[in-house]
C-alpha atoms as a PDB file:
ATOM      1  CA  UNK A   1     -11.222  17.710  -3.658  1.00  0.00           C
ATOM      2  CA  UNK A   2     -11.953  14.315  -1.170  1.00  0.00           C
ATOM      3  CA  UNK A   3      -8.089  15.231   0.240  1.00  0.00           C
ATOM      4  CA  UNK A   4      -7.996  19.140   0.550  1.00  0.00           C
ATOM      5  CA  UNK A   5      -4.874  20.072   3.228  1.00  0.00           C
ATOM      6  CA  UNK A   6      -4.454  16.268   3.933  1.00  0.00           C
ATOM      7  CA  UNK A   7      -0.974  15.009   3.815  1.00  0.00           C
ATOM      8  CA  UNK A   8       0.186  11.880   2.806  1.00  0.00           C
ATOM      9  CA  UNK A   9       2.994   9.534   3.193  1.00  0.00           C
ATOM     10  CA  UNK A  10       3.465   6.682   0.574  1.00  0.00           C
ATOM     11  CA  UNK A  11       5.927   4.038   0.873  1.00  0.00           C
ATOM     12  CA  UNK A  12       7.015   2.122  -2.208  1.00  0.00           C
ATOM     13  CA  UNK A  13       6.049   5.550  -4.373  1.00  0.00           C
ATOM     14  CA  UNK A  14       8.651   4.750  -7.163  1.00  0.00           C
ATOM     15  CA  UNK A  15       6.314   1.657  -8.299  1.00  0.00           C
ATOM     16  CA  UNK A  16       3.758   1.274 -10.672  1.00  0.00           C
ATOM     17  CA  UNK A  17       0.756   1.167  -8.103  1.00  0.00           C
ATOM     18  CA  UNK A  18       2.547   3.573  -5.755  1.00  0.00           C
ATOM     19  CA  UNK A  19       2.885   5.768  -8.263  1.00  0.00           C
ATOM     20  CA  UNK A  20      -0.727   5.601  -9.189  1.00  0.00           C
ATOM     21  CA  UNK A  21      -1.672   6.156  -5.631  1.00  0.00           C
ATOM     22  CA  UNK A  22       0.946   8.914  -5.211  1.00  0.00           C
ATOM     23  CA  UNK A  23      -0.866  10.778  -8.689  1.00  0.00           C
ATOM     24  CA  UNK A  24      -4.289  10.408  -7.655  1.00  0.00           C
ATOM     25  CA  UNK A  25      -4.024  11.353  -3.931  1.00  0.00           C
ATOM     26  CA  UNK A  26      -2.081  14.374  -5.713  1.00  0.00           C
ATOM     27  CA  UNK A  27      -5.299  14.923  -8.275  1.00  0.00           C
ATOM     28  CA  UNK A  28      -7.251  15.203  -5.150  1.00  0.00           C
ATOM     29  CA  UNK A  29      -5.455  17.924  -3.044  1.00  0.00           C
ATOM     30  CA  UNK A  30      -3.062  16.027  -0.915  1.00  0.00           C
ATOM     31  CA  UNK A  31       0.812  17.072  -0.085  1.00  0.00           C
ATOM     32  CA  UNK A  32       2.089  13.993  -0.715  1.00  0.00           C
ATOM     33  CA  UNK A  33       5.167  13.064   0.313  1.00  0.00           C
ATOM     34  CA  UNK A  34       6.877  10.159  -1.256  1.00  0.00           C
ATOM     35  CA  UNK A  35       9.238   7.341   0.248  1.00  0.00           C
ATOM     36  CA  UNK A  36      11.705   4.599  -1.542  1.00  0.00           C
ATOM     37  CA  UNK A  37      14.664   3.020  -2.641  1.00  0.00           C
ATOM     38  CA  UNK A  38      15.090   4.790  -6.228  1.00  0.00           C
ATOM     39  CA  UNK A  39      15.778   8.117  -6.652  1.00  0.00           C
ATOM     40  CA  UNK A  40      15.127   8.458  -9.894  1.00  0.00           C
ATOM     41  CA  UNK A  41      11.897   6.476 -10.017  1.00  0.00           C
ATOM     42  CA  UNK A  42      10.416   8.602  -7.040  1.00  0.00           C
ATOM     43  CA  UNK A  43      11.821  11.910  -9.108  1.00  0.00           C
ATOM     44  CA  UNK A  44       9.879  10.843 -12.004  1.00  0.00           C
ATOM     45  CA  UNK A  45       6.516  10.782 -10.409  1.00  0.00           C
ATOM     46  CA  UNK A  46       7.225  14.018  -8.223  1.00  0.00           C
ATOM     47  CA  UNK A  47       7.952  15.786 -11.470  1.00  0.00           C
ATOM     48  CA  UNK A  48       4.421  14.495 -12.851  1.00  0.00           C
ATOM     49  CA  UNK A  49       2.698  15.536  -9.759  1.00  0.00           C
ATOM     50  CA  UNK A  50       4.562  18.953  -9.699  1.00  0.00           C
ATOM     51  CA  UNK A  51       3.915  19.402 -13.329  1.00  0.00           C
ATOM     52  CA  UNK A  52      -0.148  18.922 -13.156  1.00  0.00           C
ATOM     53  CA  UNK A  53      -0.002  21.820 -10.078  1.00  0.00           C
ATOM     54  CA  UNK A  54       0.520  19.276  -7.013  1.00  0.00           C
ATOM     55  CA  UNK A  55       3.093  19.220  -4.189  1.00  0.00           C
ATOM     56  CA  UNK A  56       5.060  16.091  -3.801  1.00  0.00           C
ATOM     57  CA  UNK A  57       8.149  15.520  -2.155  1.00  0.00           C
ATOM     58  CA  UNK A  58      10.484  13.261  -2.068  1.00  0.00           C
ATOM     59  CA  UNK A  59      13.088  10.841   0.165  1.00  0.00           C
ATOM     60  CA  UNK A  60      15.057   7.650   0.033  1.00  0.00           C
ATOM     61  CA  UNK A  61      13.866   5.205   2.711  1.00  0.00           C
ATOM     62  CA  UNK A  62      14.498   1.927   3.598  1.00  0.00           C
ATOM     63  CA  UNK A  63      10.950   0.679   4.726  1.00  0.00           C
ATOM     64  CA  UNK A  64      12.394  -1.759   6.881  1.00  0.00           C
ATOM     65  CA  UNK A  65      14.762   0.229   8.907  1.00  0.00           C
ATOM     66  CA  UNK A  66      13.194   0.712  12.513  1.00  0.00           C
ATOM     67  CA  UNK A  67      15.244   4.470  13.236  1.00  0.00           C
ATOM     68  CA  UNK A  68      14.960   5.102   8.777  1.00  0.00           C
ATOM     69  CA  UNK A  69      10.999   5.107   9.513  1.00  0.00           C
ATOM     70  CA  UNK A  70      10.666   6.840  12.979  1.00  0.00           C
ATOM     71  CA  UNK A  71      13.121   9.603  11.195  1.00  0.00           C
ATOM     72  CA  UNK A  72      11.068   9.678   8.354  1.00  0.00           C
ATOM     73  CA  UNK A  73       8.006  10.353   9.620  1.00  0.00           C
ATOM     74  CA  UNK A  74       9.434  13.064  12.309  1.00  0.00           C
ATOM     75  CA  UNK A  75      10.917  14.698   9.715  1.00  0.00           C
ATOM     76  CA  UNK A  76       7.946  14.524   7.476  1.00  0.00           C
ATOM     77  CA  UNK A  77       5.513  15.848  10.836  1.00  0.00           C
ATOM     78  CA  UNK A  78       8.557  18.989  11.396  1.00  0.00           C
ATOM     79  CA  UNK A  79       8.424  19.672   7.417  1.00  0.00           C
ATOM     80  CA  UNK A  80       4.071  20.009   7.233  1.00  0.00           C
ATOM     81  CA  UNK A  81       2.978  19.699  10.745  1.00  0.00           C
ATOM     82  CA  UNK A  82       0.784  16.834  10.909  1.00  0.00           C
ATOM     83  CA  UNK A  83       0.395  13.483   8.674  1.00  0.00           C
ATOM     84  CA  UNK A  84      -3.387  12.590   7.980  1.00  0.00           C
ATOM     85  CA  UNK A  85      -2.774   9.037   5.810  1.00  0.00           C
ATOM     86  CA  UNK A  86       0.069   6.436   5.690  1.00  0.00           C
ATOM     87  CA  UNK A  87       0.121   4.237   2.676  1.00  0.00           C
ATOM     88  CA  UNK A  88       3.014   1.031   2.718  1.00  0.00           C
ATOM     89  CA  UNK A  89       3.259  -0.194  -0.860  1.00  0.00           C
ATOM     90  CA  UNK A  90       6.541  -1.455  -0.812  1.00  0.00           C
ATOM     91  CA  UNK A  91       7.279  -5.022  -1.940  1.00  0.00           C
ATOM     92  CA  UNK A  92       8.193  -7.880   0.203  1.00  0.00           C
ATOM     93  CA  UNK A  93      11.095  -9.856  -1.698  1.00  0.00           C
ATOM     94  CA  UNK A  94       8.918 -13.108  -1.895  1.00  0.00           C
ATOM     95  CA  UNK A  95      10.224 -16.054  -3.735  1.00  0.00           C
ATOM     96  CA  UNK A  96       7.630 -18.137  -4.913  1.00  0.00           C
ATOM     97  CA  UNK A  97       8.249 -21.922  -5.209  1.00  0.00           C
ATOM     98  CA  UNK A  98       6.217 -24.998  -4.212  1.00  0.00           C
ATOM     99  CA  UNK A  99       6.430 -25.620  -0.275  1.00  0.00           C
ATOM    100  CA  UNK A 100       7.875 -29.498  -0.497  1.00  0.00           C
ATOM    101  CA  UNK A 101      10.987 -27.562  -2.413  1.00  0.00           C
ATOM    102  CA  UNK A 102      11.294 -24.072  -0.864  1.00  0.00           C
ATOM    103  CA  UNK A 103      14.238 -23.373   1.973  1.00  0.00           C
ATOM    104  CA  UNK A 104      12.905 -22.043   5.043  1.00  0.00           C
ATOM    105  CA  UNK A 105      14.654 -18.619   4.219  1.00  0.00           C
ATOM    106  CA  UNK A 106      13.140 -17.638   0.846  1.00  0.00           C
ATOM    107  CA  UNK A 107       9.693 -18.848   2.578  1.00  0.00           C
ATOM    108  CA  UNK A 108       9.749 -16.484   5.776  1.00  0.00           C
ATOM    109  CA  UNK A 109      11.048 -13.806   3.477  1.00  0.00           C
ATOM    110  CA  UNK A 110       8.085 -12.067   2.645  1.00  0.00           C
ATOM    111  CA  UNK A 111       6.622 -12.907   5.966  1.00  0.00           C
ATOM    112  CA  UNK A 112       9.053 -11.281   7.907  1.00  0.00           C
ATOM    113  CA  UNK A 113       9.136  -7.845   5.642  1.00  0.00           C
ATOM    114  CA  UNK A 114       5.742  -8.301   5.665  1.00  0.00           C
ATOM    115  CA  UNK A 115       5.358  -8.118   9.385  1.00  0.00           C
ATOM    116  CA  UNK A 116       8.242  -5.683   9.361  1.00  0.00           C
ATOM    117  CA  UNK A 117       7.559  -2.439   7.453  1.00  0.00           C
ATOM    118  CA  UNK A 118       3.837  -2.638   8.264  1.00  0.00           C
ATOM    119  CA  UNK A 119       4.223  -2.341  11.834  1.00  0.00           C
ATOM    120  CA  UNK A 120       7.057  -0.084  11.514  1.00  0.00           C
ATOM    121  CA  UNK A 121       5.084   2.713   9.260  1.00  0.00           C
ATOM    122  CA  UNK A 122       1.939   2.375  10.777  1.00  0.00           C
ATOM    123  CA  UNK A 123       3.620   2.380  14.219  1.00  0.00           C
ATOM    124  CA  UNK A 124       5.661   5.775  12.907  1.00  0.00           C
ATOM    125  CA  UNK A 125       2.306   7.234  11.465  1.00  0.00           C
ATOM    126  CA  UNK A 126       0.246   6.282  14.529  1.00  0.00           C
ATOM    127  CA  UNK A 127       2.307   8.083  17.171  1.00  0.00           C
ATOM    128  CA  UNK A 128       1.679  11.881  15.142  1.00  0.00           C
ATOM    129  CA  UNK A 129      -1.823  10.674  14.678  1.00  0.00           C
ATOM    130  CA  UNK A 130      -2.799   9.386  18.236  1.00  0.00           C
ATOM    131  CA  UNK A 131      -1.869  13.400  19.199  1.00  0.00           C
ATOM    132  CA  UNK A 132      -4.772  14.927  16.736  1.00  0.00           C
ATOM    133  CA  UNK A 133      -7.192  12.283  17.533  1.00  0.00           C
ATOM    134  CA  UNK A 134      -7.723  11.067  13.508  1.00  0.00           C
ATOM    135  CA  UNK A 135      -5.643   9.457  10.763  1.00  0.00           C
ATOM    136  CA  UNK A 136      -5.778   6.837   7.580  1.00  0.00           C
ATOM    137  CA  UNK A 137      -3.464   4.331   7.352  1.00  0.00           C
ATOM    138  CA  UNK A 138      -4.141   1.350   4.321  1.00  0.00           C
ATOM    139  CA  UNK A 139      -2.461  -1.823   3.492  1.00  0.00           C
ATOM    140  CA  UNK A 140      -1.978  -3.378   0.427  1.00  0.00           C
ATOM    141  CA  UNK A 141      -2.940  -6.872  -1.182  1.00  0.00           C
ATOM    142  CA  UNK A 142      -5.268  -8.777   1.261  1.00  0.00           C
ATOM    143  CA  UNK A 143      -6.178 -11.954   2.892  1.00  0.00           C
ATOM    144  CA  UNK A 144      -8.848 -14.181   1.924  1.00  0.00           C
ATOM    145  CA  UNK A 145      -9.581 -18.397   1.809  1.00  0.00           C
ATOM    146  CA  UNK A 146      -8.623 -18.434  -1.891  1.00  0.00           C
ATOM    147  CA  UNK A 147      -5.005 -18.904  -3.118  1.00  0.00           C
ATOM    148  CA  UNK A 148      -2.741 -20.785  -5.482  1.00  0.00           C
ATOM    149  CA  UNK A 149       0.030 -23.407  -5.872  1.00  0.00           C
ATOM    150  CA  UNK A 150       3.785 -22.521  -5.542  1.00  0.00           C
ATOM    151  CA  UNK A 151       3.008 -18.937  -4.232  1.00  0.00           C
ATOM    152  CA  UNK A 152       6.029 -19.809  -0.909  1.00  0.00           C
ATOM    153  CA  UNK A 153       5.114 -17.250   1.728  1.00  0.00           C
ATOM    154  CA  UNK A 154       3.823 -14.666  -0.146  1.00  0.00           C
ATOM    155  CA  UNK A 155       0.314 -15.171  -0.010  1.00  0.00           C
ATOM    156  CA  UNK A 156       0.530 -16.315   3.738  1.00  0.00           C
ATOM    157  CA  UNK A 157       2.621 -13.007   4.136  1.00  0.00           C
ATOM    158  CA  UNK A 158      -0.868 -11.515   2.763  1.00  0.00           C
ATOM    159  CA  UNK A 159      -2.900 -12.804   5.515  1.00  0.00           C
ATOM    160  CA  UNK A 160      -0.416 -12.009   8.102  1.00  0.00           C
ATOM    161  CA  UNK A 161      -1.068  -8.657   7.148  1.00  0.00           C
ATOM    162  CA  UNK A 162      -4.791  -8.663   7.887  1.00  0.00           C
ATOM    163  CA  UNK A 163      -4.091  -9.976  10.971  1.00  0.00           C
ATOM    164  CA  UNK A 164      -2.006  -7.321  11.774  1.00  0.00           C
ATOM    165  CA  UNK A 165      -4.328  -4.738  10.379  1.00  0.00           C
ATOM    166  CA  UNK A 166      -7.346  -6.173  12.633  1.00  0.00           C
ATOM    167  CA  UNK A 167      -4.936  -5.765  15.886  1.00  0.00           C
ATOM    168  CA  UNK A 168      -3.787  -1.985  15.144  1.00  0.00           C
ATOM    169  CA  UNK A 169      -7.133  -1.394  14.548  1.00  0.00           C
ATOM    170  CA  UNK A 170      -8.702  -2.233  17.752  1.00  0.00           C
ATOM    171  CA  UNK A 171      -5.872  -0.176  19.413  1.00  0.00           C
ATOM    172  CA  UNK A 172      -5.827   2.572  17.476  1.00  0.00           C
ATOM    173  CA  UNK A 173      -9.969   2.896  17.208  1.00  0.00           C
ATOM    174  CA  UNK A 174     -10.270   5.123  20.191  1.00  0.00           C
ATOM    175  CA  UNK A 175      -7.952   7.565  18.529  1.00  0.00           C
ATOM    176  CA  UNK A 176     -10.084   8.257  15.611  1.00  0.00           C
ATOM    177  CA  UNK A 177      -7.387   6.416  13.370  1.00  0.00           C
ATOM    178  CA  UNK A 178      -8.879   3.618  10.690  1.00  0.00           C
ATOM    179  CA  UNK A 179      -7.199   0.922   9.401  1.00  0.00           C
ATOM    180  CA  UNK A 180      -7.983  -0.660   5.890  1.00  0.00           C
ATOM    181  CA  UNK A 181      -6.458  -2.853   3.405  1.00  0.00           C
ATOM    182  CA  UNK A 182      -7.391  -2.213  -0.383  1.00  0.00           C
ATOM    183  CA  UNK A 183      -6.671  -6.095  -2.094  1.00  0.00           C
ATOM    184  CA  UNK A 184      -7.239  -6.494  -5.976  1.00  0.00           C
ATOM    185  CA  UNK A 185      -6.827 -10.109  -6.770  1.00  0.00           C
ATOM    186  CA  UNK A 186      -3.619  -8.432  -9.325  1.00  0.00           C
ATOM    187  CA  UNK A 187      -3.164  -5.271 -11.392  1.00  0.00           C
ATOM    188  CA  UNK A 188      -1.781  -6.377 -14.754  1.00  0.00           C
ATOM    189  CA  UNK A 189      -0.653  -2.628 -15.672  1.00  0.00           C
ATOM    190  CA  UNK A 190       2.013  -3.019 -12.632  1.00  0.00           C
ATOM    191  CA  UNK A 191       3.364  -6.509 -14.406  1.00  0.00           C
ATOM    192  CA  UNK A 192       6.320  -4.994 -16.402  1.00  0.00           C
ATOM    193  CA  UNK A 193       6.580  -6.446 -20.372  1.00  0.00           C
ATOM    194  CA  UNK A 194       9.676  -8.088 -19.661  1.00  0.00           C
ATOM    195  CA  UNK A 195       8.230 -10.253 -16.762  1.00  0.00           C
ATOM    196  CA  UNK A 196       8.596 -14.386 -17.760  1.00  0.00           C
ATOM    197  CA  UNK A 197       5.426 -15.292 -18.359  1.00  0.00           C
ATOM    198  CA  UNK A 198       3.238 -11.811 -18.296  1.00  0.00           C
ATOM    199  CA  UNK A 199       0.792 -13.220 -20.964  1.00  0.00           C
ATOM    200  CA  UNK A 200      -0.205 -16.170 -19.342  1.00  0.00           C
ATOM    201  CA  UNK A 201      -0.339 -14.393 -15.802  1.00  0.00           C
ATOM    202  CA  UNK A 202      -2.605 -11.482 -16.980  1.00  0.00           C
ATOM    203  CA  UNK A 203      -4.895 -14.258 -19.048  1.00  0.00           C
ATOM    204  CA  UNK A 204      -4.629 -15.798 -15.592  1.00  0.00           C
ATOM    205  CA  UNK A 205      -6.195 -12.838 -13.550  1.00  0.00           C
ATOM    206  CA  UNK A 206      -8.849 -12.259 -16.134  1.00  0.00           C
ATOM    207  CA  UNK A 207      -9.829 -15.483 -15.925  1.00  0.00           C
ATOM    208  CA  UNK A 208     -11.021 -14.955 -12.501  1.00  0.00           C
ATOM    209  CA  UNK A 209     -13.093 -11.951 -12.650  1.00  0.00           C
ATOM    210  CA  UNK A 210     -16.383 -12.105 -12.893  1.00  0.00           C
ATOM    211  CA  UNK A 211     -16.817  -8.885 -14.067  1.00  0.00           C
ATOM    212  CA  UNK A 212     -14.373  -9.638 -17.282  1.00  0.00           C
ATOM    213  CA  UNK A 213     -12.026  -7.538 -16.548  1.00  0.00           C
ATOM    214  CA  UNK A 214      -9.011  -6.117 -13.890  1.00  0.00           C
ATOM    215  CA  UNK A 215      -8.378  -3.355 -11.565  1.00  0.00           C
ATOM    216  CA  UNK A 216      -6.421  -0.681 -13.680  1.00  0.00           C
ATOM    217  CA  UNK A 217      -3.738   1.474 -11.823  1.00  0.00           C
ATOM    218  CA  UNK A 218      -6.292   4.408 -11.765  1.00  0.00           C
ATOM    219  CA  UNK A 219      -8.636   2.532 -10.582  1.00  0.00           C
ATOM    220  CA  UNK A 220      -6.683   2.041  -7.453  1.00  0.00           C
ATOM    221  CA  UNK A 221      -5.767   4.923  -7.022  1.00  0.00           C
ATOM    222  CA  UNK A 222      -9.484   6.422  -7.334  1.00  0.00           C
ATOM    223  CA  UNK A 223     -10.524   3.894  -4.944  1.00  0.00           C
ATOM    224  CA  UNK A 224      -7.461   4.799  -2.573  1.00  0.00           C
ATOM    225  CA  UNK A 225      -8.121   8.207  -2.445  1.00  0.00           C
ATOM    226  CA  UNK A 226     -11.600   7.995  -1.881  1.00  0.00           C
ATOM    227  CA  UNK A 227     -10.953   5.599   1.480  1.00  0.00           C
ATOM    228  CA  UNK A 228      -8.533   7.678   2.684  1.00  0.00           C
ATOM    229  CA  UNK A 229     -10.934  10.536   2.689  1.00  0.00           C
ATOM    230  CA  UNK A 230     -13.538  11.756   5.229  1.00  0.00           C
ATOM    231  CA  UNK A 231     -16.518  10.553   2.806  1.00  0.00           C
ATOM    232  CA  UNK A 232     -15.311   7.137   3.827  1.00  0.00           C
ATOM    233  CA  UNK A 233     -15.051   7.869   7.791  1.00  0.00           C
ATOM    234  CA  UNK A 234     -17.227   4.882   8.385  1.00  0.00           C
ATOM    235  CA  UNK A 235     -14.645   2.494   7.488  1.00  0.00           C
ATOM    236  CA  UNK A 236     -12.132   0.762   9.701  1.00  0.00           C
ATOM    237  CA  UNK A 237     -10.645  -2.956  10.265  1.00  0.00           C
ATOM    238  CA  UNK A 238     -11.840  -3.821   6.897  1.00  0.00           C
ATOM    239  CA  UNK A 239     -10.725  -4.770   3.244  1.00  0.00           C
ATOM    240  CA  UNK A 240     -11.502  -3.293   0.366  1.00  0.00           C
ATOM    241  CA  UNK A 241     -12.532  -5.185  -2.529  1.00  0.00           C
ATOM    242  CA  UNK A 242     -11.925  -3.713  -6.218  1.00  0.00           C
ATOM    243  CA  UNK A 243     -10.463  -7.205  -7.883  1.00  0.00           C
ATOM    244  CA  UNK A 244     -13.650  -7.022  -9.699  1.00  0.00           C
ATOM    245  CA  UNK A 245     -14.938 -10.227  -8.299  1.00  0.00           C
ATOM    246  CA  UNK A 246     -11.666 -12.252  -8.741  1.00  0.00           C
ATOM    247  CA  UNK A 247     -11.781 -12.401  -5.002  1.00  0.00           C
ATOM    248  CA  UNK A 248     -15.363 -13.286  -3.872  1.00  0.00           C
ATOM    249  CA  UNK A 249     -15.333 -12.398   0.008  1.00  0.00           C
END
């Protein structure tokens, strides 16, 4: 098993990629503890991961909450006695209009929870880590010099991010902690069916593969667990690419 006694926090658990990450980290022998705003949605993968022989527990948690985090993760440290990988999935709340129309607000939106949770869980995480001299902690979504119209702040709120990654890198190097964003150019199994427009934005993402076809939700979780593991020890201030050559780095 690539995660064997690891044990894992995962914020944004209730969602579809969450979820997936949540199940596979799981699959691979990680206590996995599992953070949101839905009870019921974070139930429903516990009892999945509990069902198939894995240990998963669970907690409401406002990602953006400086004293909801720091709690958190004490409480999660007191409960198993050490955290080994810190995964934010949450979502950011971004409004995406053209930027001649959109009001300030809805555009610094994303930017701002963005900035927000990322710092605040990794800070949270890096403290326990920084005291056993290793850790994981991974980002979602991803930088790079492509983008599209009438995205607001969300895709700036993506670059942000590897900004922000790059700096808690450098700091947190010494420490034996890495620092790694997995990006996938879109997951069209996390689009729900009732989504306006989910046919044209899927044909949309498979358009821009060059490989013909998109990252499934096990595929990132496979590719999850495997950076958060040892066998991937080499990697640090870094992205991973698995949009299957939608984004060409």
């Amino acid at each position: 098993m690539l995660l064997a006694n690891k044990v894992a926090v995962i914020y944004g658990a209730g969602g579809p990629i969450g979820g997936a990450v949540a199940r596979a980290f799981a699959r691979e022998g990680a206590r996995v503890f599992l953070a949101g705003r839905t009870r019921a949605k974070l139930e429903t993968v516990a009892d999945e991961i509990r069902s198939n022989g894995g240990v998963a527990d669970t907690a409401i948690v406002d990602a953006l909450d400086e004293q909801a985090v720091d709690g958190y993760v004490d409480a999660v440290v007191k409960q198993a006695g050490y955290i080994d990988i810190s995964f934010n999935l949450i979502s950011y709340g971004d409004v995406q209009e053209p930027l001649t129309g959109i009001s300030v607000e809805d555009f610094l939106q994303p930017i701002t929870n963005a900035m927000r949770t990322h710092f605040l869980t990794t800070r949270a995480a890096a403290r326990h880590m920084v005291k056993r001299g290793s850790g994981v902690i991974l980002h979602f979504g991803g930088g790079g010099p492509q983008t599209l119209p009438g995205l607001g702040g969300f895709k700036v709120a993506l670059d942000a991010i590897e900004g922000l990654r790059r700096q808690w890198a450098i700091e947190l190097g010494e420490h034996g902690i890495r620092v790694v964003t997995l990006k996938t150019g879109g997951v069209p199994e996390s689009i729900s069916d009732t989504f306006p427009g989910k046919d044209e934005i899927v044909s949309g993402i498979l358009k821009e593969t060059l490989l013909k076809r998109t990252a499934t939700l096990a595929d990132v979780g496979d590719v999850a667990a495997f950076v958060a593991s040892d066998h991937a020890r080499t990697l640090t201030s870094t992205e991973v690419n698995i949009s299957c050559g939608a984004i060409v780095d």
